[in-house]
Protein backbone atom coordinates (compact mmCIF):
# COMPACT_ATOMS: atom_id res chain seq x y z
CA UNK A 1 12.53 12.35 -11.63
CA UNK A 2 10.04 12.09 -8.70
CA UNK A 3 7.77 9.84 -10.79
CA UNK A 4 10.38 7.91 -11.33
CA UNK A 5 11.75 7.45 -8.42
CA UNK A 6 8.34 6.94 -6.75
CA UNK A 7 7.46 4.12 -8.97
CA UNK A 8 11.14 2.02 -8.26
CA UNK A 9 10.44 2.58 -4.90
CA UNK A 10 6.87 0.96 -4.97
CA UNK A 11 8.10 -1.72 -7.29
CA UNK A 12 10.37 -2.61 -4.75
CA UNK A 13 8.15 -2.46 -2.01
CA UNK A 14 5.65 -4.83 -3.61
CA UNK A 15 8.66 -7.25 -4.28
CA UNK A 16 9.57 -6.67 -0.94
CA UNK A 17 6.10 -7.65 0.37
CA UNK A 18 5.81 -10.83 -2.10
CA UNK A 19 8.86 -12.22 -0.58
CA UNK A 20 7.59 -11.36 2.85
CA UNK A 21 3.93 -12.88 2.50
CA UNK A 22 6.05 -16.13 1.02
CA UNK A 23 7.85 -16.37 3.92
CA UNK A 24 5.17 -16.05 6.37
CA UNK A 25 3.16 -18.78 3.85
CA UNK A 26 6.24 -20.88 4.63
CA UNK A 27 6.93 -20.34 8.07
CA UNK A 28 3.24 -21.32 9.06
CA UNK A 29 3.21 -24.52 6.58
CA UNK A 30 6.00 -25.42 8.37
CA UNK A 31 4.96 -25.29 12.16
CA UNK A 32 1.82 -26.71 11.19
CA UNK A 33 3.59 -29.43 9.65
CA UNK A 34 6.10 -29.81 12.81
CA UNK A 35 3.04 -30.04 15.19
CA UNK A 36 1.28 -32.42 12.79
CA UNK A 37 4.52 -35.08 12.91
CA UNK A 38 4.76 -34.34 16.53
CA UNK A 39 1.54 -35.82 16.66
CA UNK A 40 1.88 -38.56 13.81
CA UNK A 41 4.72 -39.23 15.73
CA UNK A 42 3.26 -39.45 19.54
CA UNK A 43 2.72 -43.23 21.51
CA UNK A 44 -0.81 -42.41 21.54
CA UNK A 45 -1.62 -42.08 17.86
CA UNK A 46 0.77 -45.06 17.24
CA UNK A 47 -1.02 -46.97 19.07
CA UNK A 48 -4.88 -46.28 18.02
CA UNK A 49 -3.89 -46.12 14.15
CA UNK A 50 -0.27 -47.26 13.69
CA UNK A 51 -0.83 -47.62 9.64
CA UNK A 52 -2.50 -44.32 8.94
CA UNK A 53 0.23 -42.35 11.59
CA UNK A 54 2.63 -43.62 9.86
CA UNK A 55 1.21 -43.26 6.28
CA UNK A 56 1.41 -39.73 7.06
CA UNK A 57 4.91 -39.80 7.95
CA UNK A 58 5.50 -41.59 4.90
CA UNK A 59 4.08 -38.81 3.01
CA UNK A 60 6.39 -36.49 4.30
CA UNK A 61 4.17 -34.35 6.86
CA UNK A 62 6.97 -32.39 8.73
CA UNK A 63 8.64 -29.37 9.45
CA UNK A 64 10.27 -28.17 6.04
CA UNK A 65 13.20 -28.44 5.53
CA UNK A 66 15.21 -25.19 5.85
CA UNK A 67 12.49 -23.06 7.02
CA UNK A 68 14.50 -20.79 9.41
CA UNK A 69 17.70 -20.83 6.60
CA UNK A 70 15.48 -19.46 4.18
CA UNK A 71 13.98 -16.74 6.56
CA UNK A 72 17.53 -15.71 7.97
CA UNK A 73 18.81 -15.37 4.35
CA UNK A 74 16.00 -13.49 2.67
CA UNK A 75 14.65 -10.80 5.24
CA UNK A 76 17.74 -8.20 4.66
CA UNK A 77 15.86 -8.33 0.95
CA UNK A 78 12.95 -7.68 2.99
CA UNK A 79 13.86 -5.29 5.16
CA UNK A 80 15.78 -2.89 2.28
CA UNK A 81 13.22 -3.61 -0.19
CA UNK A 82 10.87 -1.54 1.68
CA UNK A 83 13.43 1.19 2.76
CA UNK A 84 13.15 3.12 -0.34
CA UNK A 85 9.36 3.90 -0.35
CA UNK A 86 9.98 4.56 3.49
CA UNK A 87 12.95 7.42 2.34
CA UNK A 88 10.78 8.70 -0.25
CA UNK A 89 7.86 9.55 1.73
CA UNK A 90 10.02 10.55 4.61
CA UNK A 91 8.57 7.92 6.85
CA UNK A 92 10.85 6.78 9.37
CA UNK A 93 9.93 7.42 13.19
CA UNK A 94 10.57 10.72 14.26
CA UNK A 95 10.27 12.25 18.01
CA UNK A 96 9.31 15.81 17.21
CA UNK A 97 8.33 17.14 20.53
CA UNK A 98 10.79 20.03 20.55
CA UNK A 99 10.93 20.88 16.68
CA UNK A 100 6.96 21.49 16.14
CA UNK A 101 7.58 24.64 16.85
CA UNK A 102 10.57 25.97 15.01
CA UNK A 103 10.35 27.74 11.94
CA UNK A 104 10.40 26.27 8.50
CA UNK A 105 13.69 27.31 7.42
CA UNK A 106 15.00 25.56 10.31
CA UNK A 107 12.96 22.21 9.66
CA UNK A 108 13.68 22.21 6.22
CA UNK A 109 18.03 22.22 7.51
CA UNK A 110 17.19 19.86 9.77
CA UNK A 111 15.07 17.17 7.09
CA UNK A 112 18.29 17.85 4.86
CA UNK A 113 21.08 16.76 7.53
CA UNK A 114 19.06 13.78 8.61
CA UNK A 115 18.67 12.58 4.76
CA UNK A 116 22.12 13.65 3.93
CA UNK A 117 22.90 11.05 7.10
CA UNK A 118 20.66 8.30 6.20
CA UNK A 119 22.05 8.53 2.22
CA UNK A 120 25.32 8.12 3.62
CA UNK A 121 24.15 4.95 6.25
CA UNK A 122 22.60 3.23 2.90
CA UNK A 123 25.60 3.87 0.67
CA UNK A 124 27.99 2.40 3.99
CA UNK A 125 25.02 -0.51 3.79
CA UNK A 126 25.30 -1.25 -0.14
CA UNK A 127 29.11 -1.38 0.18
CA UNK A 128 29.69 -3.61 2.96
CA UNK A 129 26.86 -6.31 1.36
CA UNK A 130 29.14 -5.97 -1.82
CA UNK A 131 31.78 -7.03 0.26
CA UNK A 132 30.29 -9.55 2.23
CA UNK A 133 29.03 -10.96 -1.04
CA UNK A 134 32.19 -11.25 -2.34
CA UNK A 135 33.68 -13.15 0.41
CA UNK A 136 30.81 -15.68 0.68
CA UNK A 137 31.24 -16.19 -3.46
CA UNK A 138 34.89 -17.01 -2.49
CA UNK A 139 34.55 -19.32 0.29
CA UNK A 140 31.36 -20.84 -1.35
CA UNK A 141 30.03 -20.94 1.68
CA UNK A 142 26.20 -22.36 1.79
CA UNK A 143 23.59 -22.86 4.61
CA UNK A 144 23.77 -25.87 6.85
CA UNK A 145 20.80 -27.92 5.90
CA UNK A 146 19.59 -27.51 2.21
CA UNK A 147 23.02 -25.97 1.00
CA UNK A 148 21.53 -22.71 -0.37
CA UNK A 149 24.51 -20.63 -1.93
CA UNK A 150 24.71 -17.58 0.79
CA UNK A 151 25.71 -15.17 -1.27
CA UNK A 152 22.54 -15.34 -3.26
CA UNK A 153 21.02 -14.20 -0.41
CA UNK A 154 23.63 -11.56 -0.05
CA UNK A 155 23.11 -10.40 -3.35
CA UNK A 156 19.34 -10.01 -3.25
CA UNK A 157 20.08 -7.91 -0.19
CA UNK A 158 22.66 -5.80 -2.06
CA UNK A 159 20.33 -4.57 -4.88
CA UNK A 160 17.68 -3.90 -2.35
CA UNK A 161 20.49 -1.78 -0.25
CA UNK A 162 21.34 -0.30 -3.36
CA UNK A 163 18.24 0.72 -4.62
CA UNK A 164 17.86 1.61 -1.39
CA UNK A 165 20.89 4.08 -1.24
CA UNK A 166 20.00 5.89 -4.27
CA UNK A 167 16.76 6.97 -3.32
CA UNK A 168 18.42 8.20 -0.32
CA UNK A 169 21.02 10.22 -1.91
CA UNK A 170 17.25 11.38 -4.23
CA UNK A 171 15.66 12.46 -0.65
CA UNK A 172 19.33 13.89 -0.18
CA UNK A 173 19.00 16.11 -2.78
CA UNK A 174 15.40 16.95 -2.58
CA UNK A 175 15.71 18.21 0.83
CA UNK A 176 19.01 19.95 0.04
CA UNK A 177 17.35 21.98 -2.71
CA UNK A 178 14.77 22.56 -0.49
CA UNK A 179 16.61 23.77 2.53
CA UNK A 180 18.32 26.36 0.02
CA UNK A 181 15.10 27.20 -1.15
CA UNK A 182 13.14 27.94 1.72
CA UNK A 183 10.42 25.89 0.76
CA UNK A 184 8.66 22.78 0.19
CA UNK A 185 8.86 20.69 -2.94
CA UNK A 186 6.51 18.05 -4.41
CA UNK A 187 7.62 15.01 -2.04
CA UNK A 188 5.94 14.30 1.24
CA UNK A 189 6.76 16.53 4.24
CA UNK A 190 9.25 14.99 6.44
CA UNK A 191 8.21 12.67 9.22
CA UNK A 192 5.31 10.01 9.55
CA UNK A 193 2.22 10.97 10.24
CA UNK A 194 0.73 9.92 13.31
């Protein structure tokens, strides 16, 4: 099941970091191509070479179009697509200046609440984007400028969150069985290293 698991949540992680790396792509392309028609666009280049300044404008070197729609819409995929490798390897920020000292059985408890917590966050986070998907389907609402469908976006998000929530309820488990236990399982030890 850990394989499993494991391998979902790196799939999702590298889908998660394609979409990222596009965006960025994008995002640069298009402040490069806003300063470029700010220049195109300024009295001085008009005036030293009016035909090729506005040849470029012509060609369409801009801003494009959308940019920040695009970004807004598709980092909640993003940001879950990466939360289930982060639950897996139990790799969310921890302060741990008062626990490093108190006994296993106590640590392993503790890891189990705070998983038992964060599988119940995702699950409260997979449900609402259902919801919120279903309204924007309803209302067909779309973004302002290039009339992208918002509830694609919405649900990209929700099988992120979702995938998301089950590896939580996994880590859940995991740490469950190993609170009762007494001892460590397979799965990384709880909290980042650094």
């Amino acid at each position: 099941m850990h394989v499993a698991m494991m391998r979902l949540a790196k799939g999702m992680a590298v889908l998660g970091a394609l979409v990222l790396s596009f965006l960025i792509v994008m995002t640069c392309i298009s402040v490069l191509g806003r300063e470029l028609n700010s220049v195109f666009n300024s009295d001085v280049l008009q005036s030293l070479a009016p035909g090729f300044s506005q040849a470029m404008l012509e060609w369409g070197i801009g801003p494009i179009l959308g940019d920040f729609e695009l970004v807004e819409n598709m980092m909640a995929f993003v940001i879950f697509a990466f939360l289930p490798l982060t639950q897996i390897h139990s790799a969310h920020a921890t302060v741990d200046i008062f626990t490093t000292r108190f006994p296993t059985r106590v640590l392993n408890w503790m890891a189990a609440v705070t998983e038992i917590v964060f599988a119940v966050v995702l699950i409260v986070f997979a449900v609402k984007l259902y919801e919120g998907m279903q309204a924007k389907m309803r209302y067909g609402e779309t973004t302002y400028l290039i009339q992208f469908p918002v509830w694609w976006a919405y649900a990209a998000a929700l099988v992120a969150a979702a995938i998301a929530a089950l590896s939580g309820v996994y880590m859940a488990l995991v740490r469950l069985a190993e609170a009762l236990s007494g001892r460590r399982s397979e799965t990384e030890t709880p909290g980042a290293d650094h």
